[in-house]
C-alpha atoms as a PDB file:
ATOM      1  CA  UNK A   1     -13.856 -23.397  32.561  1.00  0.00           C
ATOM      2  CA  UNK A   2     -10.284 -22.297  31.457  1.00  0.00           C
ATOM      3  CA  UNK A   3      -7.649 -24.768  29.397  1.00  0.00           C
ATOM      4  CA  UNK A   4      -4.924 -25.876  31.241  1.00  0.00           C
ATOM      5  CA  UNK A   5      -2.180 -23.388  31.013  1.00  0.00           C
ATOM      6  CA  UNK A   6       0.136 -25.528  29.732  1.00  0.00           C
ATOM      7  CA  UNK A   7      -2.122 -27.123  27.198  1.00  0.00           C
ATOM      8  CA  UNK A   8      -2.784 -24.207  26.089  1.00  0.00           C
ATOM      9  CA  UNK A   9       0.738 -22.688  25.334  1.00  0.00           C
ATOM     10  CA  UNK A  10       1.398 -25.942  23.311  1.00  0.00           C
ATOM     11  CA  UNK A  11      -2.292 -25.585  21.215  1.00  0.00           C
ATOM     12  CA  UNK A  12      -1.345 -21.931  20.596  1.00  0.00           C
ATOM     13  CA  UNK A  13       2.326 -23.559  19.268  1.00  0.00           C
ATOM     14  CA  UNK A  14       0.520 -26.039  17.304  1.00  0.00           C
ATOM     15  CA  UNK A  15      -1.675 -23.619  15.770  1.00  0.00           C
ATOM     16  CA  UNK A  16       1.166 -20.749  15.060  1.00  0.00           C
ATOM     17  CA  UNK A  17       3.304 -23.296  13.472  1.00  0.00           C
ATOM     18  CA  UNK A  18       0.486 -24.609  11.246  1.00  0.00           C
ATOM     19  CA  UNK A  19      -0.405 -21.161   9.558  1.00  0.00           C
ATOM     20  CA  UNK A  20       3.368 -20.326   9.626  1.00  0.00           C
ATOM     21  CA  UNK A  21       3.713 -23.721   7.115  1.00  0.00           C
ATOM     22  CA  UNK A  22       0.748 -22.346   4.995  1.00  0.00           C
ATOM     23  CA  UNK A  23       3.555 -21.294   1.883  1.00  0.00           C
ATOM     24  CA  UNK A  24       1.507 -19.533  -0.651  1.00  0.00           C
ATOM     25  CA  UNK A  25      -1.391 -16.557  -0.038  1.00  0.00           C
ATOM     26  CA  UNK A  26      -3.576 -19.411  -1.608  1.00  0.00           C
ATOM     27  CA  UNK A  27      -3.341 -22.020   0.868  1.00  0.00           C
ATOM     28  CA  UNK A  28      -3.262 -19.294   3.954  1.00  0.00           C
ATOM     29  CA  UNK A  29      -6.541 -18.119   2.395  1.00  0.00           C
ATOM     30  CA  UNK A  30      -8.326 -22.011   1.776  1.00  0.00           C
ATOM     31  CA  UNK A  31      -7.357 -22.508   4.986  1.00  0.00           C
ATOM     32  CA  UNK A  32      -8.640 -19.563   6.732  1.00  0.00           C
ATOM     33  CA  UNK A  33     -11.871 -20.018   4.651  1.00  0.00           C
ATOM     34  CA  UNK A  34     -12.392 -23.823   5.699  1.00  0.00           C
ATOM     35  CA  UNK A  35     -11.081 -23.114   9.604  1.00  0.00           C
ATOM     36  CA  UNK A  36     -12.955 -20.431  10.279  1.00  0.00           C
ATOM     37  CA  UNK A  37     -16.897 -19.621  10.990  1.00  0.00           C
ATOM     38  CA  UNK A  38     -17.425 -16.636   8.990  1.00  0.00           C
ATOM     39  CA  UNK A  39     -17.732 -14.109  11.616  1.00  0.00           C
ATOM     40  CA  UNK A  40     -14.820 -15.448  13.388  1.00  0.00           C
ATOM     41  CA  UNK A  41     -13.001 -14.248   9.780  1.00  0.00           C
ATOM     42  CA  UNK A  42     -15.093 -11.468   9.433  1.00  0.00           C
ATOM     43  CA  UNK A  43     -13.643 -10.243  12.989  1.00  0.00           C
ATOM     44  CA  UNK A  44      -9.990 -10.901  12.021  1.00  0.00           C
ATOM     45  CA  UNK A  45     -10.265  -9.242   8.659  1.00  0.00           C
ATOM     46  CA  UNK A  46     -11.976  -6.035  10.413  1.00  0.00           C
ATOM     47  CA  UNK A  47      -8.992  -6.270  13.184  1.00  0.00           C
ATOM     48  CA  UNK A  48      -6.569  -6.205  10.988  1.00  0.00           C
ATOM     49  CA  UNK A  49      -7.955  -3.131   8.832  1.00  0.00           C
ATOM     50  CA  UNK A  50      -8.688  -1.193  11.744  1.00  0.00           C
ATOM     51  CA  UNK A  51      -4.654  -1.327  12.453  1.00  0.00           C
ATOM     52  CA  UNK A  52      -3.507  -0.412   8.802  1.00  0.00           C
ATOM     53  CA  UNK A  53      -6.160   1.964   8.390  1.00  0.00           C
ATOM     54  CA  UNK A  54      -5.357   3.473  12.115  1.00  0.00           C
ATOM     55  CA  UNK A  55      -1.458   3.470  11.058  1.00  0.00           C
ATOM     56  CA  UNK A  56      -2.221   5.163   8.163  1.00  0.00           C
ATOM     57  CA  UNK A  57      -3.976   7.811   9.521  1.00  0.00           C
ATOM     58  CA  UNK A  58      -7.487   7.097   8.250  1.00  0.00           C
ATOM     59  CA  UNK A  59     -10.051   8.748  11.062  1.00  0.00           C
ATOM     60  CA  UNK A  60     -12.306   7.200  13.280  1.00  0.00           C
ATOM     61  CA  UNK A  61     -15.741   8.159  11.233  1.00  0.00           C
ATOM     62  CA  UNK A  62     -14.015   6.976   7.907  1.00  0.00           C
ATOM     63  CA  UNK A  63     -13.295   3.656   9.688  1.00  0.00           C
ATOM     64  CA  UNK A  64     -16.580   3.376  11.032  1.00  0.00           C
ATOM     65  CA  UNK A  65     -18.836   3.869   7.583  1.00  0.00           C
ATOM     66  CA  UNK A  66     -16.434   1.487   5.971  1.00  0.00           C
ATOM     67  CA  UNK A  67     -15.977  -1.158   8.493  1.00  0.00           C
ATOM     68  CA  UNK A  68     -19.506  -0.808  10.266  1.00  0.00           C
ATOM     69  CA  UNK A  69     -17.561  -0.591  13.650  1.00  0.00           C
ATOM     70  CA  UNK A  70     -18.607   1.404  16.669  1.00  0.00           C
ATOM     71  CA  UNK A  71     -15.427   4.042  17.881  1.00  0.00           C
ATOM     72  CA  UNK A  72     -15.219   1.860  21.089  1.00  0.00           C
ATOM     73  CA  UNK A  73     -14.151  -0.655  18.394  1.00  0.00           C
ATOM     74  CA  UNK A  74     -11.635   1.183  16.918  1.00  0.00           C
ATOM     75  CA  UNK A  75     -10.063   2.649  20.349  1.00  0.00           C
ATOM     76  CA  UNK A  76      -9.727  -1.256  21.695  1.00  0.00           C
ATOM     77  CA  UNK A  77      -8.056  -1.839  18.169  1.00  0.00           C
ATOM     78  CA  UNK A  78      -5.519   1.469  18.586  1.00  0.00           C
ATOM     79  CA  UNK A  79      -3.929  -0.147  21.549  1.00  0.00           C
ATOM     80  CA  UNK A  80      -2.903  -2.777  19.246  1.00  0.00           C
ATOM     81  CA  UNK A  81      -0.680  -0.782  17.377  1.00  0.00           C
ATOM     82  CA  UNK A  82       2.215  -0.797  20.301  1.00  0.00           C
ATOM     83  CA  UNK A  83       2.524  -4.496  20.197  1.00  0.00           C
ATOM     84  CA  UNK A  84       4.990  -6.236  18.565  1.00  0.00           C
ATOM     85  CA  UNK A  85       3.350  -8.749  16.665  1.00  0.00           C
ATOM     86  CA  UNK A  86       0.956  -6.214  15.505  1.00  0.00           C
ATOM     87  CA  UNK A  87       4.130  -4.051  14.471  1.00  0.00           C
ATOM     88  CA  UNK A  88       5.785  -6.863  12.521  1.00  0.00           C
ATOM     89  CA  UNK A  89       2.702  -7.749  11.009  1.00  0.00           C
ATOM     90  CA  UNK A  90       2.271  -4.375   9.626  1.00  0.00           C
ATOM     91  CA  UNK A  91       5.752  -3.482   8.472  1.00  0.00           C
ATOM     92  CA  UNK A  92       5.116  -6.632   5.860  1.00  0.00           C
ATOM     93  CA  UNK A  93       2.058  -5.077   4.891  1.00  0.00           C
ATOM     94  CA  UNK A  94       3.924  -1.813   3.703  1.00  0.00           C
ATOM     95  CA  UNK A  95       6.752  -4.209   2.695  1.00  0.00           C
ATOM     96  CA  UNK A  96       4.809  -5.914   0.539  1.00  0.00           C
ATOM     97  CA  UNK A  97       2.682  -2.760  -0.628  1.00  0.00           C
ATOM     98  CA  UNK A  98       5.849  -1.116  -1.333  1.00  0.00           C
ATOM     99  CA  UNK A  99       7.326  -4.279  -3.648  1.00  0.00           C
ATOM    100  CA  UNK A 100       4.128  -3.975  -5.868  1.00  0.00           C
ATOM    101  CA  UNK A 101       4.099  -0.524  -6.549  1.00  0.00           C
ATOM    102  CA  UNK A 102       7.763  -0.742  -7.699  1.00  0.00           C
ATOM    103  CA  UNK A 103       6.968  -3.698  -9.534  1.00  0.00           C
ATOM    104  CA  UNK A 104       4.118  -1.772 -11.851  1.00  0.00           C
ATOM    105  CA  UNK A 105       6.575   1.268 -12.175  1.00  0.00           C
ATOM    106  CA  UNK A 106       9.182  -1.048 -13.274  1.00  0.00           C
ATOM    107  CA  UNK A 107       6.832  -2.933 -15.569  1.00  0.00           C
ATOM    108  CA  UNK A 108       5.374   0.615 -16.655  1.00  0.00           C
ATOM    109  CA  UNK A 109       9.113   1.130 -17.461  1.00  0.00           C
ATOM    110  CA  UNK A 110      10.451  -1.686 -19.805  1.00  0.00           C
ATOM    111  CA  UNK A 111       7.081  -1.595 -21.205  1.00  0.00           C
ATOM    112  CA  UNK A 112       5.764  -4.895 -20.035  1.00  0.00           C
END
């Protein structure tokens, strides 16, 4: 049987605005290791390098030996890329990836 509509808009608020309050990497990642039932996690951490990996160009049999995921897999994941969310998500990725390669060059740099 389905959640009330309603009900389930405000869960989905609750639940956004809980993991949005998570401030450091440390607490997002105790939480999502005491919240979760490790193949729930296992299935978000797959999801989420199937869309990096796909938006970096990696192929489907490279994702497949590294993530143990069948292509259907991967093609349900490449529709993902066009969302929003998805986009956002992965523009802090590179953000992020970006900051910490500067970083070492800098560090590299003044010799620290």
């Amino acid at each position: 049987m389905f959640m009330n509509s309603i009900l389930r808009t405000r869960l989905e608020s609750l639940f956004a605005q809980t993991v949005s309050d998570l401030k450091t990497p440390e607490e997002a990642r105790e939480f999502i290791n005491d919240f979760f039932f490790p193949s729930e996690k296992e299935s978000f951490v797959k999801r989420l390098a199937l869309i990096y990996w796909l938006k970096k160009g990696r192929g489907y049999s490279n994702i497949k030996q590294n993530l143990k995921v069948s292509s259907a897999t991967i093609a349900s994941a490449q529709t993902l890329l066009d969302k929003k969310g998805v986009q956002n998500a992965l523009k802090k990725i590179e953000a992020e990836e970006w900051a910490n390669q500067w970083s070492e060059k800098i560090k590299k740099i003044v010799g620290k």
